[in-house]
Protein backbone atom coordinates (compact mmCIF):
# COMPACT_ATOMS: atom_id res chain seq x y z
CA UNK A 1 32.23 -32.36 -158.55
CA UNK A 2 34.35 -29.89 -159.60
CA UNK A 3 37.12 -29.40 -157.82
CA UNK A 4 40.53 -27.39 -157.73
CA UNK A 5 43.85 -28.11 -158.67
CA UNK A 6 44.98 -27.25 -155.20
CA UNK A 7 42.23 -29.60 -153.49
CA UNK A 8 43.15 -31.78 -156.03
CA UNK A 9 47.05 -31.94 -155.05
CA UNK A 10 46.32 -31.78 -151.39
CA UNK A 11 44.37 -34.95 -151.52
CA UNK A 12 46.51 -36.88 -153.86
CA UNK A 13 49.40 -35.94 -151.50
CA UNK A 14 47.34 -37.73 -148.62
CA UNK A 15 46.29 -41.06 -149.89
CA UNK A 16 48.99 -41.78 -152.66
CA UNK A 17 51.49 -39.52 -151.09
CA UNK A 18 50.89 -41.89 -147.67
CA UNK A 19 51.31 -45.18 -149.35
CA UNK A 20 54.28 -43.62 -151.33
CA UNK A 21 56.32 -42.74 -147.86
CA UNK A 22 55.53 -46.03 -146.70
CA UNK A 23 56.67 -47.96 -149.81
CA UNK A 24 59.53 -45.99 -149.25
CA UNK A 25 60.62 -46.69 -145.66
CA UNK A 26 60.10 -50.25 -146.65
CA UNK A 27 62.63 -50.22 -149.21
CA UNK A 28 64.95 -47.85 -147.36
CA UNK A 29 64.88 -50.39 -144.50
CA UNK A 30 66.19 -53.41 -146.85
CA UNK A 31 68.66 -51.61 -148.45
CA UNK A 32 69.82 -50.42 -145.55
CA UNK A 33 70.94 -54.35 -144.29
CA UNK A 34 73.16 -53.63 -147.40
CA UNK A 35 75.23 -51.28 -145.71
CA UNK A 36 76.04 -53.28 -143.30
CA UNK A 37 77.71 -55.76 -145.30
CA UNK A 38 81.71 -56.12 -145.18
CA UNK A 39 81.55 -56.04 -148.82
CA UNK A 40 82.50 -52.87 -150.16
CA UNK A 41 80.90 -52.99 -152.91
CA UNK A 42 77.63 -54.71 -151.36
CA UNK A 43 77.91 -51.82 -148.98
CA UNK A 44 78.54 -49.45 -151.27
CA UNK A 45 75.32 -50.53 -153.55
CA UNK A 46 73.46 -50.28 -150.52
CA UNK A 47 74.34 -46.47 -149.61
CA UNK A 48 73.47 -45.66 -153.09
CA UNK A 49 70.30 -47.66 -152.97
CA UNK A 50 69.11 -45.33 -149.99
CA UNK A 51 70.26 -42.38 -151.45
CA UNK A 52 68.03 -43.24 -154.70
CA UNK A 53 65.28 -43.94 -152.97
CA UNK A 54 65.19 -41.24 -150.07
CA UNK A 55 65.20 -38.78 -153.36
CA UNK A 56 63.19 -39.98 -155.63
CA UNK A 57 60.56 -40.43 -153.32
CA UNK A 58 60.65 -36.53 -152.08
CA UNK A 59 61.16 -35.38 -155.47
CA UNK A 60 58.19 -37.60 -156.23
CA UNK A 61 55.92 -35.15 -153.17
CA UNK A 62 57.65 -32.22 -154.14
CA UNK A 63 58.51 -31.75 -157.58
CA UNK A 64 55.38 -32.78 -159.27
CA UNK A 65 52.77 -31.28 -157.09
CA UNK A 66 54.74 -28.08 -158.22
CA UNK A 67 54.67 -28.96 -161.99
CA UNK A 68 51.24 -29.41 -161.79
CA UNK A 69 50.26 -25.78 -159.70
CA UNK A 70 52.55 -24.11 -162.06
CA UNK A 71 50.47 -25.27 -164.97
């Protein structure tokens, strides 16, 4: 079975990549009842939270598929 490090990445990016968007809506979605507090700092926390996740999780489909072509 010898496949290619493009076929490879393509089909990573559809079953791990798929649960990895969805882990990350999930968590987006609770942080995001942060923001709403009237707490600044609870709402604060919360807007960074989202930030953190919304990039680290399209670094996570981006940037390492790349590292891993480039190699």
């Amino acid at each position: 079975m010898g496949l290619c490090l493009q076929e490879l990445s393509s089909k990573a990016s559809r079953t791990a990549g798929h649960a990895l968007l969805v882990n990350a809506a999930t968590l987006i979605s609770g942080f995001a009842v942060l923001a709403f507090s009237r707490f600044l700092t609870v709402s604060v926390f919360g807007l960074l939270a989202i930030f953190t996740m919304a990039i680290s999780s399209m670094s996570t489909l981006v940037i390492i598929p790349a590292i891993l072509s480039s190699s």
